[in-house]
C-alpha atoms as a PDB file:
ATOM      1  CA  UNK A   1     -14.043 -12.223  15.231  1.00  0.00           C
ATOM      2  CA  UNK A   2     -15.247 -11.297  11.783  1.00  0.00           C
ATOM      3  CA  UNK A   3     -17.011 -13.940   9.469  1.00  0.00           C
ATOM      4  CA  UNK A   4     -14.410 -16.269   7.865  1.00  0.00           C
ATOM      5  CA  UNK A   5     -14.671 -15.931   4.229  1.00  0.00           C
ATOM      6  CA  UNK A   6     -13.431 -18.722   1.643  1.00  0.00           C
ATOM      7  CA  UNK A   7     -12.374 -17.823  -1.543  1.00  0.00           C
ATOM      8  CA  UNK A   8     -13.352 -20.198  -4.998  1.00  0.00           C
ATOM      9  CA  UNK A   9     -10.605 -21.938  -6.765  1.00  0.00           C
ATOM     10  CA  UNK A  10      -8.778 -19.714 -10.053  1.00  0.00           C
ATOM     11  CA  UNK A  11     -10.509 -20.339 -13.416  1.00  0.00           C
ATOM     12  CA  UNK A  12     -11.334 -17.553 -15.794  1.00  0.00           C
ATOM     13  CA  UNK A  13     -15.163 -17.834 -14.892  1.00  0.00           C
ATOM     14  CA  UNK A  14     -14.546 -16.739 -11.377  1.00  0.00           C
ATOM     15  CA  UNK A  15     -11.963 -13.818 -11.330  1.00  0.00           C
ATOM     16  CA  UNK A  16     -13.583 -11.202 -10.155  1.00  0.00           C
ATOM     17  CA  UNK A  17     -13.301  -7.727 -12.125  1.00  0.00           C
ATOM     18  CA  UNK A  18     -10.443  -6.390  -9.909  1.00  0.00           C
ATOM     19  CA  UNK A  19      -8.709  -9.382  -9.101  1.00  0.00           C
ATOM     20  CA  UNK A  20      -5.186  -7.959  -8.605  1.00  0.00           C
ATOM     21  CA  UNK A  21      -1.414  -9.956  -9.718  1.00  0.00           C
ATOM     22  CA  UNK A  22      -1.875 -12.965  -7.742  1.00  0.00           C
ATOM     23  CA  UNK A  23       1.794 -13.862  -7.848  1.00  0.00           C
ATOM     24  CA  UNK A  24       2.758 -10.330  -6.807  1.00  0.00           C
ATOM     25  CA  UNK A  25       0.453 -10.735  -4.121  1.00  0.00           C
ATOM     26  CA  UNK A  26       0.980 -13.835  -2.593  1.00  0.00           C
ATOM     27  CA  UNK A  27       4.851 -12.727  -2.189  1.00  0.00           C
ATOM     28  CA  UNK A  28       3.880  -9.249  -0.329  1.00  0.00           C
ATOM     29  CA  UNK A  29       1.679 -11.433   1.841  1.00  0.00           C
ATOM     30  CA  UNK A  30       4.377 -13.950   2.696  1.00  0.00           C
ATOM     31  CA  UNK A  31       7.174 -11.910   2.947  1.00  0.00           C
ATOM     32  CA  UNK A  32       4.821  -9.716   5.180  1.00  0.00           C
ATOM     33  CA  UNK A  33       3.624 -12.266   7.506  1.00  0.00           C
ATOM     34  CA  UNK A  34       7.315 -13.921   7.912  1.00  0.00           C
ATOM     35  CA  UNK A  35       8.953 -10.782   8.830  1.00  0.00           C
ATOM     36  CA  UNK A  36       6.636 -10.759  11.305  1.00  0.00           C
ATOM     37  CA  UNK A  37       7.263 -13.943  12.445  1.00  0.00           C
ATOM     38  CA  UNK A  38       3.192 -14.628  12.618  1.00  0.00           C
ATOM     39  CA  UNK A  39       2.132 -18.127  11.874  1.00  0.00           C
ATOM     40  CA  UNK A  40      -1.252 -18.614   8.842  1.00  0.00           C
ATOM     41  CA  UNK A  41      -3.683 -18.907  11.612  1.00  0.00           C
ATOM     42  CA  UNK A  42      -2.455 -15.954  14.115  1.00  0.00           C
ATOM     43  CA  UNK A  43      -2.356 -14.207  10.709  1.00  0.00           C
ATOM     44  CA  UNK A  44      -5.521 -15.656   9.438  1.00  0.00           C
ATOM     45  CA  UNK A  45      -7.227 -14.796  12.906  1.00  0.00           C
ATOM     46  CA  UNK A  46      -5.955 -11.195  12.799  1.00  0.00           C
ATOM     47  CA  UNK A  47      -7.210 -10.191   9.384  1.00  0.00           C
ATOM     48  CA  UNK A  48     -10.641 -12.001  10.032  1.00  0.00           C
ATOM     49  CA  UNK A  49     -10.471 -14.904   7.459  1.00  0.00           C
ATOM     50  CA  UNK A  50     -10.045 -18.468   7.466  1.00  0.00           C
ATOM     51  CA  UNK A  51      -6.459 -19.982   7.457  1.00  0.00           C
ATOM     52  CA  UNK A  52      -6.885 -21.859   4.233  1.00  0.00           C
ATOM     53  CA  UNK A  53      -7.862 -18.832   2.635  1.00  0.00           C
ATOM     54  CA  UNK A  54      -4.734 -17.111   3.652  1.00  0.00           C
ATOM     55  CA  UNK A  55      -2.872 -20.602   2.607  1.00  0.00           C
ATOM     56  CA  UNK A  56      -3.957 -20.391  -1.031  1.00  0.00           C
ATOM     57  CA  UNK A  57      -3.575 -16.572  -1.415  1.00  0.00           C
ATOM     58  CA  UNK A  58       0.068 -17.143  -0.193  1.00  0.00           C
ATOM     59  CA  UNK A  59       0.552 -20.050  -2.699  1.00  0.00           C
ATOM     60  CA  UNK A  60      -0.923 -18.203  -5.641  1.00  0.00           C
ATOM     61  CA  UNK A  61      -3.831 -20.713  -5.635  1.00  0.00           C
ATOM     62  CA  UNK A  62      -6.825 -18.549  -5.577  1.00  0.00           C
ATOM     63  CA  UNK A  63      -7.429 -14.444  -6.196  1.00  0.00           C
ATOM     64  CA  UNK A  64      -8.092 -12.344  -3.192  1.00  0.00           C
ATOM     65  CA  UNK A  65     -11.123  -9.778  -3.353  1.00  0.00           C
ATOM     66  CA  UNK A  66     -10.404  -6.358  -2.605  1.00  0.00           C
ATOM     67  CA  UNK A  67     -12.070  -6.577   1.067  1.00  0.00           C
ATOM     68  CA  UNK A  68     -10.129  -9.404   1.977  1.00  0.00           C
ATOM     69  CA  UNK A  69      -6.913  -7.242   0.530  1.00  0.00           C
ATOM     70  CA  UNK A  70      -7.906  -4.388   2.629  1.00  0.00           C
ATOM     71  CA  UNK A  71      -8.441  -6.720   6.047  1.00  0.00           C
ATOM     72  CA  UNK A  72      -4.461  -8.806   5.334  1.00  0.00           C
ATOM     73  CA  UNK A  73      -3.153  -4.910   4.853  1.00  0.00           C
ATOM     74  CA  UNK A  74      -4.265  -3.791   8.255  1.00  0.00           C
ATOM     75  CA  UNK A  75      -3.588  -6.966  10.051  1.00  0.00           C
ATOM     76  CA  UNK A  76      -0.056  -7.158   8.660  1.00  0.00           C
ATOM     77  CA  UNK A  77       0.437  -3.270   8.974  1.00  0.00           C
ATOM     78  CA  UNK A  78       2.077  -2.741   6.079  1.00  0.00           C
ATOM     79  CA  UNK A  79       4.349   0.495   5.172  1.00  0.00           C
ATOM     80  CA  UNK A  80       3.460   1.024   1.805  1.00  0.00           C
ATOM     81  CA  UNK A  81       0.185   0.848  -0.801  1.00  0.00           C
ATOM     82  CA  UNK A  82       1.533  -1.806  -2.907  1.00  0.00           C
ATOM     83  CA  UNK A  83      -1.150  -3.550  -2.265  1.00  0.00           C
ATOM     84  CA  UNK A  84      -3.885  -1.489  -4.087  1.00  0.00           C
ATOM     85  CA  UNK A  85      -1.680  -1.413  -6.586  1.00  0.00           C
ATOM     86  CA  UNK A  86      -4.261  -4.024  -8.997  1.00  0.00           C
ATOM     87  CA  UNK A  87      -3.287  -5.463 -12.428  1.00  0.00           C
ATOM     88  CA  UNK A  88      -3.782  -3.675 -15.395  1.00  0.00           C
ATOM     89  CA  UNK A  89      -6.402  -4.619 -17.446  1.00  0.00           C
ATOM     90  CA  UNK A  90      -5.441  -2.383 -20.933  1.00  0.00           C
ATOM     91  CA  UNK A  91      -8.567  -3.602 -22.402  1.00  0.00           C
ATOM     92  CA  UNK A  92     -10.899  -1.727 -20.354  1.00  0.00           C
ATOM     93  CA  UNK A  93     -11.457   2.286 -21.247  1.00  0.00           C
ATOM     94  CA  UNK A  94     -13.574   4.895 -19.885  1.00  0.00           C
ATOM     95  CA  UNK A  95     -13.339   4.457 -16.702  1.00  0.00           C
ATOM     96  CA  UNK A  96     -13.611   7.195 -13.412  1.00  0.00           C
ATOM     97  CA  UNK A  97     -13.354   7.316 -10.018  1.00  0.00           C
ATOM     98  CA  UNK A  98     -13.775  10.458  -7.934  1.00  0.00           C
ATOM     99  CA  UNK A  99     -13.017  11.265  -3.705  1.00  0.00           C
ATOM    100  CA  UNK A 100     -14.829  13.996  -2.230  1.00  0.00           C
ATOM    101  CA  UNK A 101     -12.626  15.778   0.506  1.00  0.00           C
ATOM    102  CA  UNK A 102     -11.920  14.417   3.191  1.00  0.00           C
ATOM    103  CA  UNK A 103     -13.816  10.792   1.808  1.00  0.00           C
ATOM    104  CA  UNK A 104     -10.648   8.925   1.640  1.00  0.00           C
ATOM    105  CA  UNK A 105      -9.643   5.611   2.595  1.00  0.00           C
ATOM    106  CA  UNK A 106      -7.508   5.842   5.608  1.00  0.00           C
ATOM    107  CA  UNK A 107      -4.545   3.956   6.282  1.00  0.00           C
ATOM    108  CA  UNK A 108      -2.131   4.850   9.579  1.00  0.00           C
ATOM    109  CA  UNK A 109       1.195   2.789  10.595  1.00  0.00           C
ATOM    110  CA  UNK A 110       3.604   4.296  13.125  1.00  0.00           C
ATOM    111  CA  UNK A 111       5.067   6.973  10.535  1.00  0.00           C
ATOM    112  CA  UNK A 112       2.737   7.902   8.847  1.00  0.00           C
ATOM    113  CA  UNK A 113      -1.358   8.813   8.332  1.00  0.00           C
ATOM    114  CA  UNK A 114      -2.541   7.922   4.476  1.00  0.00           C
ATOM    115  CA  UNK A 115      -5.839   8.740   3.009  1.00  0.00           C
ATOM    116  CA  UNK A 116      -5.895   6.304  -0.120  1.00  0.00           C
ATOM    117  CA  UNK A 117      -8.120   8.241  -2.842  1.00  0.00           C
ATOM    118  CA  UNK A 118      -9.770   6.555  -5.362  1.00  0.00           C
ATOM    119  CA  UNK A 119     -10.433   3.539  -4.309  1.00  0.00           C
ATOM    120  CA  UNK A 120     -13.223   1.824  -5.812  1.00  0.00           C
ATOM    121  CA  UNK A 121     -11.601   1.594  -9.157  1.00  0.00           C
ATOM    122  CA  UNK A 122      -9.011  -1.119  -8.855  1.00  0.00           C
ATOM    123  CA  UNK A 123      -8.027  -2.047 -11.754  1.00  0.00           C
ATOM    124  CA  UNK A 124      -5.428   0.615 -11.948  1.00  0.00           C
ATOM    125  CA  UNK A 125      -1.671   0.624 -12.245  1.00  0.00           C
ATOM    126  CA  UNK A 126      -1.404   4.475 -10.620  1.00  0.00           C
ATOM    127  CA  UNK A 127      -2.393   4.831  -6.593  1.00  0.00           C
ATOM    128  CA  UNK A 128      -2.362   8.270  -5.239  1.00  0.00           C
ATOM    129  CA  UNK A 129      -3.262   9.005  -1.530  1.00  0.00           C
ATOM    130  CA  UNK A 130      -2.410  12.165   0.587  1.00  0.00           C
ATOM    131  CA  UNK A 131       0.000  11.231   3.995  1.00  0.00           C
ATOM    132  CA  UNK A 132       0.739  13.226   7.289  1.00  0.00           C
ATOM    133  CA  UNK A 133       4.302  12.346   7.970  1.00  0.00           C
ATOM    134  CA  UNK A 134       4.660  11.124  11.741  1.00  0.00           C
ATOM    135  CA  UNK A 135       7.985  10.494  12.075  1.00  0.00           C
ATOM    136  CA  UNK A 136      10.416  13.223  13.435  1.00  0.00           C
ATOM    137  CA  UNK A 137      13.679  10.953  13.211  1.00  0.00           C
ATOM    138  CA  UNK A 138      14.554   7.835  10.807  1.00  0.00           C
ATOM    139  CA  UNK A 139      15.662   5.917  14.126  1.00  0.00           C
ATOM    140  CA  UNK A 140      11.349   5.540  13.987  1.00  0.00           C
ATOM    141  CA  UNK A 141      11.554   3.578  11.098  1.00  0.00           C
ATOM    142  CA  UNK A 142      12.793   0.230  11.564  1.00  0.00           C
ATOM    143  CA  UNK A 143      14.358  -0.627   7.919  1.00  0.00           C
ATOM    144  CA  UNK A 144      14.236   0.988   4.491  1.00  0.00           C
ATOM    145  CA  UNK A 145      10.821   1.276   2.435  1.00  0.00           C
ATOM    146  CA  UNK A 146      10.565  -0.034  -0.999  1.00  0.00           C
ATOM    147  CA  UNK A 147       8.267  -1.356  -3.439  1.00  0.00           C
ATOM    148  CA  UNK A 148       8.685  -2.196  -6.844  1.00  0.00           C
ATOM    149  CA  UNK A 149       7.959   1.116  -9.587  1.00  0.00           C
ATOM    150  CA  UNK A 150       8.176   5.036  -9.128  1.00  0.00           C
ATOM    151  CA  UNK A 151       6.732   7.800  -7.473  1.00  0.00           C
ATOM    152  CA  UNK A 152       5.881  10.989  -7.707  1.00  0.00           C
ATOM    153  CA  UNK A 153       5.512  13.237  -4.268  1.00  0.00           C
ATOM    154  CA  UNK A 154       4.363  16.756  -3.877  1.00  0.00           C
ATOM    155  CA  UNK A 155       4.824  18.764  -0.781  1.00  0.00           C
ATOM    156  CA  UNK A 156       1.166  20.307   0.142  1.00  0.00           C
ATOM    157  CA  UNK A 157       2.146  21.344   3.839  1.00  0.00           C
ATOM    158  CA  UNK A 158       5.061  21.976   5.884  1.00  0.00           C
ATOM    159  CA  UNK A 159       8.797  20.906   5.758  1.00  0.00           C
ATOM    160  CA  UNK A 160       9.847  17.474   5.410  1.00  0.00           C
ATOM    161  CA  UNK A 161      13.293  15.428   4.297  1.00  0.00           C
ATOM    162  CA  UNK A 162      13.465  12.636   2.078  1.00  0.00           C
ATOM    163  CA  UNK A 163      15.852   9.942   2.919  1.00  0.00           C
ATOM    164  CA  UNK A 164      17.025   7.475   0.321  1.00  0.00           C
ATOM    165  CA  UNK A 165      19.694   5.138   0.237  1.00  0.00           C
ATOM    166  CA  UNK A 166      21.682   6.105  -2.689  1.00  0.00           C
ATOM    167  CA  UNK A 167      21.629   9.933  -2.276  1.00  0.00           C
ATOM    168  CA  UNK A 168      22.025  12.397   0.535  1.00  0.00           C
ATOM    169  CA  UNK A 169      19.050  14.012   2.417  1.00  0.00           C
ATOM    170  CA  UNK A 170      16.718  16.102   0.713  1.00  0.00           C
ATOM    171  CA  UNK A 171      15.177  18.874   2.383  1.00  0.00           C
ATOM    172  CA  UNK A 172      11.753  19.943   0.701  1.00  0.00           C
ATOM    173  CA  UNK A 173       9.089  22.513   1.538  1.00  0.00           C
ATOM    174  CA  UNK A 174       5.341  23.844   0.188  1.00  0.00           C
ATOM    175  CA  UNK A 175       5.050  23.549  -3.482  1.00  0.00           C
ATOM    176  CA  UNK A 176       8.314  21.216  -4.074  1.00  0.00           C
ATOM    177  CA  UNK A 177       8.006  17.836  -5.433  1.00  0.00           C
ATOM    178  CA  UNK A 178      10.299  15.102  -6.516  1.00  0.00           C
ATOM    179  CA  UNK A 179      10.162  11.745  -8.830  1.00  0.00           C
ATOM    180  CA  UNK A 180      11.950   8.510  -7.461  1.00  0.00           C
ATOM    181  CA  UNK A 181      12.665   5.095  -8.246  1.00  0.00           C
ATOM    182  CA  UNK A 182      10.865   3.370  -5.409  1.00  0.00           C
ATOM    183  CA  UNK A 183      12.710   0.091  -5.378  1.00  0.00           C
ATOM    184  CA  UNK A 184      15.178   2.280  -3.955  1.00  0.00           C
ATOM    185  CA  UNK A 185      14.839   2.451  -0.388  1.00  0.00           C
ATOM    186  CA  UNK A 186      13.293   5.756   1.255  1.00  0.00           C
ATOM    187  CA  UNK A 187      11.886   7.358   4.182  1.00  0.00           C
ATOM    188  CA  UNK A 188      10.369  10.515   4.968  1.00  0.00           C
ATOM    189  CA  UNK A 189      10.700  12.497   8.144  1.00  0.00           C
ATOM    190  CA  UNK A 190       9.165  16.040   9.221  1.00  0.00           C
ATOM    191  CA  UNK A 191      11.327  19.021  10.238  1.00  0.00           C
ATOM    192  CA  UNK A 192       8.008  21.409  11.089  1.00  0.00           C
ATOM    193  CA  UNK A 193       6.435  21.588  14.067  1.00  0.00           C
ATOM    194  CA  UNK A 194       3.249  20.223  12.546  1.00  0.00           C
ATOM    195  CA  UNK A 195       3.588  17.307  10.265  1.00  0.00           C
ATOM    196  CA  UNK A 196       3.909  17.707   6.797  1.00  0.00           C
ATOM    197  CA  UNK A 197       1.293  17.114   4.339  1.00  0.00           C
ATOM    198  CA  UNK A 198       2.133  15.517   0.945  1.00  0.00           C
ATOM    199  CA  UNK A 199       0.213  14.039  -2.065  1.00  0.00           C
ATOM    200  CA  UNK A 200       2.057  10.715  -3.211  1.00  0.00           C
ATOM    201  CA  UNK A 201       0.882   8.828  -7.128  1.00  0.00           C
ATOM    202  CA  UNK A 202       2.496   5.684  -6.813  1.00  0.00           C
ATOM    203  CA  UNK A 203       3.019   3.650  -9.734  1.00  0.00           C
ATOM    204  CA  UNK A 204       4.320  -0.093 -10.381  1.00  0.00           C
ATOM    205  CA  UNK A 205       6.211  -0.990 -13.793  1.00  0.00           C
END
């Protein structure tokens, strides 16, 4: 099992740089862990930290680090990169990140393959990341996906359809590209034989 880490107590001298929404956070960890039905410490044990760690984050009683972000996201499996979506810190300019190709962060659930790019700045309110869509049929997706904001999706490879709950399906190809409310819910499914390949910018509002 990987080291337990504890996290220090909220004050202004101990936030850390990208210390994300803590409020937003502890609700996508909650609502995360009780849709799975997983208690703190199976929950705790799976992401590799200590229970009362996971207790405060979910209470909004301490600020997760982006490692121990990274470890609840893969032991809860989530759908989406709201996540690494961090708080916006306006006062800070002149910043850059960069991702060679092929360096990204990857990210797989049963739909889909991400490669999260950009990742070591996190005090950002955009997140873009390139996918290969899985999923041949939306009976492979077990409810809607949404997260609070828009996004922005450009078709790099292959045929896909976009599925979203207010409007009919949307067939796009190579070079298309579409702008959505992502509160609404959506899916994405591929019609070509290979899977499609498409760059997603994600941003919360």
């Amino acid at each position: 099992m990987a080291e337990m880490e504890e996290l220090q107590p909220l004050t202004a001298e101990s936030l850390p740089p990208e210390a994300q929404d803590s409020s937003s956070l502890a609700k996508l960890i909650r609502e995360a862990r009780r849709k799975k039905n997983w208690t703190l410490e199976e929950t705790a044990q799976r992401a590799g930290i200590g229970r009362s760690t996971l207790s405060k984050i979910e209470n909004d009683q301490t600020k997760a680090g982006f490692d121990i972000i990274r470890r609840l996201t893969q032991a809860l499996e989530l759908q989406t990169p709201q996540l690494f979506i961090q708080s916006r810190n306006r006062g800070v300019t002149g910043r850059r990140d960069v991702t060679f190709k092929g360096k990204g962060e990857p990210r797989s659930t049963k739909t889909y393959d991400h490669e999260l790019l950009c990742t070591e700045l996190t005090s950002k309110a955009m997140v873009p990341y390139i996918s290969h869509i899985k999923a041949r049929d939306m009976t492979e997706y077990d409810e809607w996906i949404r997260h609070s904001g828009e996004e922005f999706m450009y078709v790099l490879e292959g045929t896909l359809e976009l599925h979203t709950e207010h409007y009919r399906p949307l067939t796009l190809t190579k070079g298309d590209s579409v702008y959505y409310d992502s509160g609404m819910g959506h899916c994405c499914i591929s019609l070509s034989e290979e899977d499609a390949l498409v760059l997603w910018v994600s941003l919360e509002l």
